[in-house]
Protein backbone atom coordinates (compact mmCIF):
# COMPACT_ATOMS: atom_id res chain seq x y z
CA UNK A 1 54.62 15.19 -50.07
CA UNK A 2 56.99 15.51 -53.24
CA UNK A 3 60.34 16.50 -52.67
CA UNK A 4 60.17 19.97 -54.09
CA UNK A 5 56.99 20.43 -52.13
CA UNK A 6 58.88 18.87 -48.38
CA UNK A 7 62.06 21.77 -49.58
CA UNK A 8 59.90 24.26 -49.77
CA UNK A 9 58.24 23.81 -46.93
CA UNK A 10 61.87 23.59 -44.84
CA UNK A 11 63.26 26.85 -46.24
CA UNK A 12 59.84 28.62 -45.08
CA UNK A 13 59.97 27.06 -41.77
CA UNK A 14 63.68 28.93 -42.16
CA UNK A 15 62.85 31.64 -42.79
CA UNK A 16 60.58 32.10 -40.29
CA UNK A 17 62.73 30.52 -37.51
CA UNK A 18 63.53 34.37 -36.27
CA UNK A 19 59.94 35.06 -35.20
CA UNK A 20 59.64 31.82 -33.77
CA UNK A 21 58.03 32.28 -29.54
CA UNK A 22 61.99 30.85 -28.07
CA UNK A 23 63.80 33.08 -31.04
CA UNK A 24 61.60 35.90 -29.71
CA UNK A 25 62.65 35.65 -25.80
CA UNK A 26 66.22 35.20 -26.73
CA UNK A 27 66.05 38.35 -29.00
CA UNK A 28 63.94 40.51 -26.65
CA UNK A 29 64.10 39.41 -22.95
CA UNK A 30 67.71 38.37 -20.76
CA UNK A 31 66.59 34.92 -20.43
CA UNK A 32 68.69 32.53 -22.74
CA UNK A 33 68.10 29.01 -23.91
CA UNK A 34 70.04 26.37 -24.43
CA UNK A 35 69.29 22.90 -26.32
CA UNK A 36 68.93 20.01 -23.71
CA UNK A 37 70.76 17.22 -26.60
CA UNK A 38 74.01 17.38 -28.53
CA UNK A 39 72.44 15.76 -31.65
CA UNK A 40 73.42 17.42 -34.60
CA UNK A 41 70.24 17.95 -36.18
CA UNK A 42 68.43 19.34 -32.87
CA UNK A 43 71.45 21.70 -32.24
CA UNK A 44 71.00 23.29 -35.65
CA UNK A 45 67.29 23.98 -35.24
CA UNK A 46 67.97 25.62 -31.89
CA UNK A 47 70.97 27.43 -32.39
CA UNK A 48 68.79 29.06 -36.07
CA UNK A 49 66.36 30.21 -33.22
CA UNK A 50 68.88 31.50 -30.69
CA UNK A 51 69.73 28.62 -28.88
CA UNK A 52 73.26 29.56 -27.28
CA UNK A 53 74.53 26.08 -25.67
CA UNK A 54 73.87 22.71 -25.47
CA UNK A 55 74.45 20.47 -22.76
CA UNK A 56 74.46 16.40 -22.53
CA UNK A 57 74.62 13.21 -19.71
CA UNK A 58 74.57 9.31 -19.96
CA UNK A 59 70.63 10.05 -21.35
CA UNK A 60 71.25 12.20 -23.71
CA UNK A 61 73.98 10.21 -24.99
CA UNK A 62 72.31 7.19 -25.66
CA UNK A 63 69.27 8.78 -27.21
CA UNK A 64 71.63 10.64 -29.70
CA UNK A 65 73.48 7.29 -30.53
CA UNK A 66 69.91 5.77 -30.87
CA UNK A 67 69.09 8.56 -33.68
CA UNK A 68 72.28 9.17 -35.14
CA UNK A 69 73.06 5.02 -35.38
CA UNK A 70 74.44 5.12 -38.84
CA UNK A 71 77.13 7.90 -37.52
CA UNK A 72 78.23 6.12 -34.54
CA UNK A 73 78.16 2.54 -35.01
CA UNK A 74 80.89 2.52 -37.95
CA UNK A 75 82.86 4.84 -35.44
CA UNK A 76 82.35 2.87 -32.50
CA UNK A 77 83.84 -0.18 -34.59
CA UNK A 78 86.71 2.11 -35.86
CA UNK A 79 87.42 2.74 -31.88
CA UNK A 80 87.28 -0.98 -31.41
CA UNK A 81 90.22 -0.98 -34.80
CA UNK A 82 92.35 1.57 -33.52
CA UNK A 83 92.35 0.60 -29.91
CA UNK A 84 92.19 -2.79 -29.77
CA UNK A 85 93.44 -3.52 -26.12
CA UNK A 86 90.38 -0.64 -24.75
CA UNK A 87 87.69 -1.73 -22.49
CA UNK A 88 84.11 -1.03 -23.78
CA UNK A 89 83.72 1.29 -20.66
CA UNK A 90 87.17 2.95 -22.22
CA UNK A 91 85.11 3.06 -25.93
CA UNK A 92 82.12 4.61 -24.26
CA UNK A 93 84.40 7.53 -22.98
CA UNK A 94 85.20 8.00 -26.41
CA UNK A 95 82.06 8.35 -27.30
CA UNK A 96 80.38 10.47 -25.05
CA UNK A 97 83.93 12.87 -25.36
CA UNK A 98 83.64 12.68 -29.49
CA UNK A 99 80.47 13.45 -29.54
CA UNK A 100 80.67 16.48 -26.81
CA UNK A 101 83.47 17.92 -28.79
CA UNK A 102 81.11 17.47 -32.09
CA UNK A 103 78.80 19.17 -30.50
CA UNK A 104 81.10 22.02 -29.44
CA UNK A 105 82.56 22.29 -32.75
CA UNK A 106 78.90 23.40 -33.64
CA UNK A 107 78.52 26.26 -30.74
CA UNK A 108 82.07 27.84 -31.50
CA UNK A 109 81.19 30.30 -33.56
CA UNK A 110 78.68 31.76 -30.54
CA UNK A 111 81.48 31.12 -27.89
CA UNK A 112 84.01 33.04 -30.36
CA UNK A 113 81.37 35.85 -30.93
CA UNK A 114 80.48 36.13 -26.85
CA UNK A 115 84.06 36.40 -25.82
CA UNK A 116 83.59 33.22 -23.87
CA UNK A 117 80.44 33.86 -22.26
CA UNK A 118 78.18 32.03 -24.18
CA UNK A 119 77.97 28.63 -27.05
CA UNK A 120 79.72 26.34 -24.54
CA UNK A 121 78.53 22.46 -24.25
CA UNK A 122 78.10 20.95 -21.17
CA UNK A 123 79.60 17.26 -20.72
CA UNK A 124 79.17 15.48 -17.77
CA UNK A 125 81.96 13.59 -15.25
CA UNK A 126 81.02 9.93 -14.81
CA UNK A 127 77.95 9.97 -12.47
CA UNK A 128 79.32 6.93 -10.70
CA UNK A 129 82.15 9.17 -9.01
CA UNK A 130 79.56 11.30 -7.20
CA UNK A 131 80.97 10.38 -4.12
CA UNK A 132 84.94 11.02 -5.00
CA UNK A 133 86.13 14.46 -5.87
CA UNK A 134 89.40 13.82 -7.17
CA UNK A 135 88.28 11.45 -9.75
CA UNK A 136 85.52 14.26 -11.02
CA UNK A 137 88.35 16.75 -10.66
CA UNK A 138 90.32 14.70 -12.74
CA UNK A 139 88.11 13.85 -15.30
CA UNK A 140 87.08 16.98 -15.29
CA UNK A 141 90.18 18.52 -15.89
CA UNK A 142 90.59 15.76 -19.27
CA UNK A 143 86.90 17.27 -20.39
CA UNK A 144 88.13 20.69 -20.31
CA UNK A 145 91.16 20.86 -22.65
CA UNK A 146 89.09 18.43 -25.56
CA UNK A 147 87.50 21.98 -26.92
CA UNK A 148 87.88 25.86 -25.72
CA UNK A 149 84.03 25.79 -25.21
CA UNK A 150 84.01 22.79 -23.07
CA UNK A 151 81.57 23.16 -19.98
CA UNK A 152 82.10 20.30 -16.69
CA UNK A 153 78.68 19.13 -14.92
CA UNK A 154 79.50 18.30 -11.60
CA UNK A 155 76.73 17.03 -9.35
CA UNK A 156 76.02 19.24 -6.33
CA UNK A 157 76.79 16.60 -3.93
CA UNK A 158 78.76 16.65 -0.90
CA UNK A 159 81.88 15.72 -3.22
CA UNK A 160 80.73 17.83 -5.94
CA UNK A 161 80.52 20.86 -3.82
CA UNK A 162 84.18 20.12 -3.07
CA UNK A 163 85.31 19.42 -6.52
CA UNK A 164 83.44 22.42 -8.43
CA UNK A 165 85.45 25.06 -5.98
CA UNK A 166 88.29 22.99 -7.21
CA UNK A 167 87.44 22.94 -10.72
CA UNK A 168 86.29 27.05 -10.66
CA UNK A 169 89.97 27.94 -9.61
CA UNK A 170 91.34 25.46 -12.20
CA UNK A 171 89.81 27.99 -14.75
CA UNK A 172 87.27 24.93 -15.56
CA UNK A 173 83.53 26.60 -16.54
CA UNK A 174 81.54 24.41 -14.35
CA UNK A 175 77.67 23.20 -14.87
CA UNK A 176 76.65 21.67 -11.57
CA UNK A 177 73.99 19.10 -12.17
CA UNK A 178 71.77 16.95 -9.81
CA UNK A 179 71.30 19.91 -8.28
CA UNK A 180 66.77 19.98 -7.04
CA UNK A 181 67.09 22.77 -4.01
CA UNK A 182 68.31 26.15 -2.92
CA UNK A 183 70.06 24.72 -0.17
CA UNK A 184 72.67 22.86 -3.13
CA UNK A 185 72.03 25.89 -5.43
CA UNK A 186 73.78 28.31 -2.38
CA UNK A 187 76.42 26.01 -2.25
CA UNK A 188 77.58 26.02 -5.73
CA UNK A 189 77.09 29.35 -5.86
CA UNK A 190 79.44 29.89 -2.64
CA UNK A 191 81.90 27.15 -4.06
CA UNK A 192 81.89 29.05 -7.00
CA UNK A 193 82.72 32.39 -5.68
CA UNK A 194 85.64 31.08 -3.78
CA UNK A 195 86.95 29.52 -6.56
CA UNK A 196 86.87 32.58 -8.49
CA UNK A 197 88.20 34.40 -5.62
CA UNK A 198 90.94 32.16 -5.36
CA UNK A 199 92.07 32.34 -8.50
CA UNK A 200 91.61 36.28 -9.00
CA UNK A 201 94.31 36.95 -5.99
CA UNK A 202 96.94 33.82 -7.71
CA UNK A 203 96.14 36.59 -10.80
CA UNK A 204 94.84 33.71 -13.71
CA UNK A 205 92.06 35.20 -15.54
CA UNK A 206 88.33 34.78 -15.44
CA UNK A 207 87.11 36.99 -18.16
CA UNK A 208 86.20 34.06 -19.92
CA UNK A 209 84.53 31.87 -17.36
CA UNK A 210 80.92 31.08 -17.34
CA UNK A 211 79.53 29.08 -14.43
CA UNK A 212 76.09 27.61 -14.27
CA UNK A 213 74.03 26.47 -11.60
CA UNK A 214 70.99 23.93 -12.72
CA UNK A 215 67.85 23.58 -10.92
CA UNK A 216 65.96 20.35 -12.40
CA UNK A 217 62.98 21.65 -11.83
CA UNK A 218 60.79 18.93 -13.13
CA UNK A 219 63.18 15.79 -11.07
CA UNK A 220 61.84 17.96 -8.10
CA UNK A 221 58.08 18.13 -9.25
CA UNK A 222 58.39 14.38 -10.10
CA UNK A 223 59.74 14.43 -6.23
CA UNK A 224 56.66 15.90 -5.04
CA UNK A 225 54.43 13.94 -6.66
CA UNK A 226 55.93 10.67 -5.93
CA UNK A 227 55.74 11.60 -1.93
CA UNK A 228 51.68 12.69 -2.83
CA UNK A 229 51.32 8.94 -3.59
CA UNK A 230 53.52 7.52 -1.05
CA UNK A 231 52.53 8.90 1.62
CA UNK A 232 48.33 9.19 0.18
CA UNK A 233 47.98 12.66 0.56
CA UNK A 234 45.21 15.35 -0.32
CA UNK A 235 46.81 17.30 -1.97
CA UNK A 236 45.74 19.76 -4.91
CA UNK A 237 47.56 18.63 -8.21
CA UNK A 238 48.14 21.37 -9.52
CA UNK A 239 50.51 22.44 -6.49
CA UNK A 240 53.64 19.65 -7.62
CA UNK A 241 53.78 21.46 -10.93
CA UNK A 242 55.30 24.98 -9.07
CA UNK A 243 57.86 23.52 -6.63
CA UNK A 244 60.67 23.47 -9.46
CA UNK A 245 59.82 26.94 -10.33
CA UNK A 246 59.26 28.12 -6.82
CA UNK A 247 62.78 26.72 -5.86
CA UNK A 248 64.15 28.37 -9.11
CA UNK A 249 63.19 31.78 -8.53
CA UNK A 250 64.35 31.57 -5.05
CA UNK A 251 67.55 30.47 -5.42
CA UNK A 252 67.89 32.97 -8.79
CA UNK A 253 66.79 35.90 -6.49
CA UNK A 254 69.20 35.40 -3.91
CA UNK A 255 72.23 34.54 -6.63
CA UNK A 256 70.60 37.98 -8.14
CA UNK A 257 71.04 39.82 -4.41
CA UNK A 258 74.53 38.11 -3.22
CA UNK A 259 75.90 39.34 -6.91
CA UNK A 260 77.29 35.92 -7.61
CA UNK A 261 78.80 35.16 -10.76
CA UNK A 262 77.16 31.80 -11.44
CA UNK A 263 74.52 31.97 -13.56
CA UNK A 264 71.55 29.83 -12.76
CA UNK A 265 70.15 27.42 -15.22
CA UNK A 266 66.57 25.59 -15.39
CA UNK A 267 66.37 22.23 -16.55
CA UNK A 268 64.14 18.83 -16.76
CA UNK A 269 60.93 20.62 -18.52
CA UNK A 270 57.37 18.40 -17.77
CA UNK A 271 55.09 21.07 -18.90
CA UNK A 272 54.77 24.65 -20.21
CA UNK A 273 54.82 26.66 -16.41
CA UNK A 274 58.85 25.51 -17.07
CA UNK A 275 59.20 28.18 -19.96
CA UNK A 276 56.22 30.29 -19.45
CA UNK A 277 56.86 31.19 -16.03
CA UNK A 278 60.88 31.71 -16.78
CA UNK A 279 60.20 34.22 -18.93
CA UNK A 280 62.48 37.49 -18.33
CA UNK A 281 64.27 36.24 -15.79
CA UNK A 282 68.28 37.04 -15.96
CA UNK A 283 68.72 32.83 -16.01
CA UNK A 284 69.03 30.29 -18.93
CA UNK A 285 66.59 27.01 -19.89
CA UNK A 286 67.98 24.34 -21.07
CA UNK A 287 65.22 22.72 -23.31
CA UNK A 288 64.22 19.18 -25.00
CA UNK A 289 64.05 19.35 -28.94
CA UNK A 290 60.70 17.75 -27.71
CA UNK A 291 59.77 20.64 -25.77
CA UNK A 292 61.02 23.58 -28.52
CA UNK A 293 59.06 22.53 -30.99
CA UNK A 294 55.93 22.37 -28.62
CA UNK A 295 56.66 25.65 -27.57
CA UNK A 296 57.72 27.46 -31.04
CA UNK A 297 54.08 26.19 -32.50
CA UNK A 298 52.67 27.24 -29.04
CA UNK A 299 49.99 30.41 -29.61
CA UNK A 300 51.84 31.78 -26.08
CA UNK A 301 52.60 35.40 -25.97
CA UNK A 302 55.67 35.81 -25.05
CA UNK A 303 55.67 38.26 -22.23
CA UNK A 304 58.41 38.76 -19.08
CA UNK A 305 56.43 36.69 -16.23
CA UNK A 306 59.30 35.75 -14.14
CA UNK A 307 58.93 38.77 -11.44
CA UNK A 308 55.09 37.12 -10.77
CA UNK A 309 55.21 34.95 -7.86
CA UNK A 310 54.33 31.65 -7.35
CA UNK A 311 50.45 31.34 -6.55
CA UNK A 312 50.45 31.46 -2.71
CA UNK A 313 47.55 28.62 -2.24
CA UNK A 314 49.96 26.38 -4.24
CA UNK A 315 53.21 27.32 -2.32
CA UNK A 316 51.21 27.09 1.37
CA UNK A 317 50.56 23.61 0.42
CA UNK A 318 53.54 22.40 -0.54
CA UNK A 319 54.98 24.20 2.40
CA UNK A 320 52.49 22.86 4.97
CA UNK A 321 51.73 19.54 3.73
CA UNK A 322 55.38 18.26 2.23
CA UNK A 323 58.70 18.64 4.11
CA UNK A 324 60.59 17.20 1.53
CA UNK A 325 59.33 20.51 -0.18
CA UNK A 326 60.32 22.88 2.78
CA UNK A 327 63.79 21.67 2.75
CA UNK A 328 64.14 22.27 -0.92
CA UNK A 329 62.65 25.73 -0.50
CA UNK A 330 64.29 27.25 2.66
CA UNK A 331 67.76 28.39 2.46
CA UNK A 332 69.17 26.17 5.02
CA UNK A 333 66.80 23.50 4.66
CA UNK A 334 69.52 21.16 4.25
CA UNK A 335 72.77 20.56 5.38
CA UNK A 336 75.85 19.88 2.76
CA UNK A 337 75.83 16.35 4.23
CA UNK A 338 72.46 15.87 3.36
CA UNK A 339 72.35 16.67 -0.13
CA UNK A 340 73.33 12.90 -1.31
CA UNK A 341 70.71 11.53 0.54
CA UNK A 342 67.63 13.75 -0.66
CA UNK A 343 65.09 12.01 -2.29
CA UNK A 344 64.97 13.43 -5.66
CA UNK A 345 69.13 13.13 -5.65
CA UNK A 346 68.98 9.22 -5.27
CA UNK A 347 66.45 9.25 -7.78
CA UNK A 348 68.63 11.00 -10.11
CA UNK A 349 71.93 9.33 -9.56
CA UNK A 350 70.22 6.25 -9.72
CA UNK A 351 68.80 6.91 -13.33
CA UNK A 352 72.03 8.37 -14.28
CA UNK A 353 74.05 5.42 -12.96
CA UNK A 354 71.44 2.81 -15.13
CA UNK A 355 71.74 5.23 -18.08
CA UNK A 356 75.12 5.08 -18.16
CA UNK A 357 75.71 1.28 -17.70
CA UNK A 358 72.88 0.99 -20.58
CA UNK A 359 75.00 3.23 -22.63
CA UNK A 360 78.38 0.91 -22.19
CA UNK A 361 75.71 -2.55 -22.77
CA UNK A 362 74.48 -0.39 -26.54
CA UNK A 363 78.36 -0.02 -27.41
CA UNK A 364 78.73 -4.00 -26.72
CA UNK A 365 75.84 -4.78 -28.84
CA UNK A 366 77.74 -3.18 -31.83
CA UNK A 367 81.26 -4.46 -30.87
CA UNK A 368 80.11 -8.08 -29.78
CA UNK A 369 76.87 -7.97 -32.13
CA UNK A 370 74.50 -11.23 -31.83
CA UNK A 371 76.08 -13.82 -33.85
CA UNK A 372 72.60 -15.26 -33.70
CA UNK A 373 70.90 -12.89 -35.53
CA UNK A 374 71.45 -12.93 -39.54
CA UNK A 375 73.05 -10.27 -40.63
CA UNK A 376 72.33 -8.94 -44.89
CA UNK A 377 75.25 -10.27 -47.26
């Protein structure tokens, strides 16, 4: 395609970026979306179709330093220039902070327009601390001054739970992440509330504040389907696919009936019942680039489905044939104690963890590159 032809074709996809199916529920329906990368190039095509955050861990960090390599390697050596005693974990922080504050710098405008409420970007405490609140309350605390629109993920572990009622009364905006279950969803949500509480009657302000509570919907249906082949069960496949949702809707109702100010947030999509069945809920999605696209050239009519329940042959059998499921789905299926040791938690933390120390190894490969290799004159 000649170049004339390729600009042409970008302006009318553009232009038309309004009636696209996401630019459609954010314009007509409460449910918001956010864009699940801080890449620059993914943020501006969701944010043209009413993307209002963006949000970011050791992953996402590492894929955006795989696609935006010609941007961060001469950086990453200018860190290694200007601080040349720092530790390559100390040059990752860097990093993952410039680039959260990049991608902050991009939402501002939104955060400026929503009075705080909205177009903040979600950067996440080191997951190896998920055991120590006072090192996530102090990182935390460095995240939240590097921008005004600066959101803290905290995982909703035991510590976590501790550190985000913490954080709340700080005045941080928390995002609690690693979070698969209404039992941990409850508990932010109460840690939350007393934070806020808290810090009403010391009389600081929370105008401003916007908490969010993510459900990874599709970690949990991964969950699900993992135990289906452990322990060889019968089990319809179809049913794995609504457990996220399921526990989404259940813990949004009850945020919805308590009148908690957190606002819940669904995340880790795996197929199109993650948007589709979101739809017109009071909640927010946090969505691949991958996944926008496949949904803005999607023929789906977009139409409020989030009152519809779950199918109740699909929600029996998870119920009756997968405990792991029933102790996501009931209320006080789990105990505070319990959340670090749920399945699809150690399955998180421990892709997190490897994420991260694979995002410290890509940052020594471009400040101790392979002398072996032959590099052009």
């Amino acid at each position: 395609m000649c170049p004339a032809v390729e600009l042409e074709r970008r302006i009318d996809a553009d232009e038309r970026a309004d009636e696209s199916p996401l630019a459609v529920m954010a314009r007509t329906t409460p449910t918001e979306y956010w864009n699940d990368s801080c890449a620059v190039a993914e943020l501006d095509y969701a944010i043209a179709r009413g993307a209002v955050g963006a949000t970011s861990n050791p992953t996402i960090v590492g894929e955006v330093l795989k696609k935006e390599h010609d941007v961060w390697l001469p950086r990453i050596q200018a860190i290694a220039r200007e601080r040349p005693l720092a530790s390559d974990v100390d040059t990752t922080w860097q990093l993952i902070e410039e680039m959260a504050a990049r991608g902050a710098a991009q939402l501002a405008s939104i955060h400026r327009g929503a009075a705080g409420r909205r177009g903040r970007l979600s950067i996440q405490t080191n997951p190896t601390f998920f055991r120590d609140a006072a090192r996530m309350l102090e990182q935390g605390r460095r995240f939240a001054e590097l921008a005004p629109n600066m959101q803290v993920k905290f995982p909703a572990t035991a510590a976590g739970i501790a550190a985000i009622e913490v954080a709340t009364f700080l005045g941080i905006s928390i995002n609690a992440t690693v979070s698969f279950t209404v039992p941990q969803a409850l508990a932010v949500g109460q840690a939350v509330e007393q934070g806020l509480s808290r810090r009403q009657a010391a009389g600081l302000d929370t105008s401003e504040m916007s908490p969010v509570c993510t459900v990874m919907m599709g970690r949990l249906d991964d969950w699900m389907k993992a135990i289906v082949e452990r322990d060889d069960l019968a089990l319809d496949p179809a049913a794995p696919n609504w457990a996220g949702i399921a526990v989404f809707k259940r813990a949004a109702a009850i945020f919805s009936e308590r009148g908690w100010r957190t606002r819940p947030l669904a995340a880790a999509y795996r197929h199109v019942l993650h948007w589709t069945e979101l739809i017109g809920g009071n909640v927010t999605l946090t969505m691949p680039y991958q996944w926008q696209r496949r949904f803005n050239s999607s023929n789906v009519e977009v139409l409020p489905r989030f009152d519809e329940p779950v199918p109740e042959r699909h929600l029996e059998a998870l119920l009756e044939r997968i405990p792991d499921f029933r102790r996501a789905y009931e209320p006080d299926g789990l105990a505070v104690e319990e959340f670090d040791t749920y399945g699809a938690t150690v399955r998180t933390l421990r892709t997190f963890i490897a994420s991260y120390w694979d995002l410290v190894r890509a940052v020594d490969e471009i400040l101790l590159p392979n002398p072996d290799v032959r590099r052009p004159a």
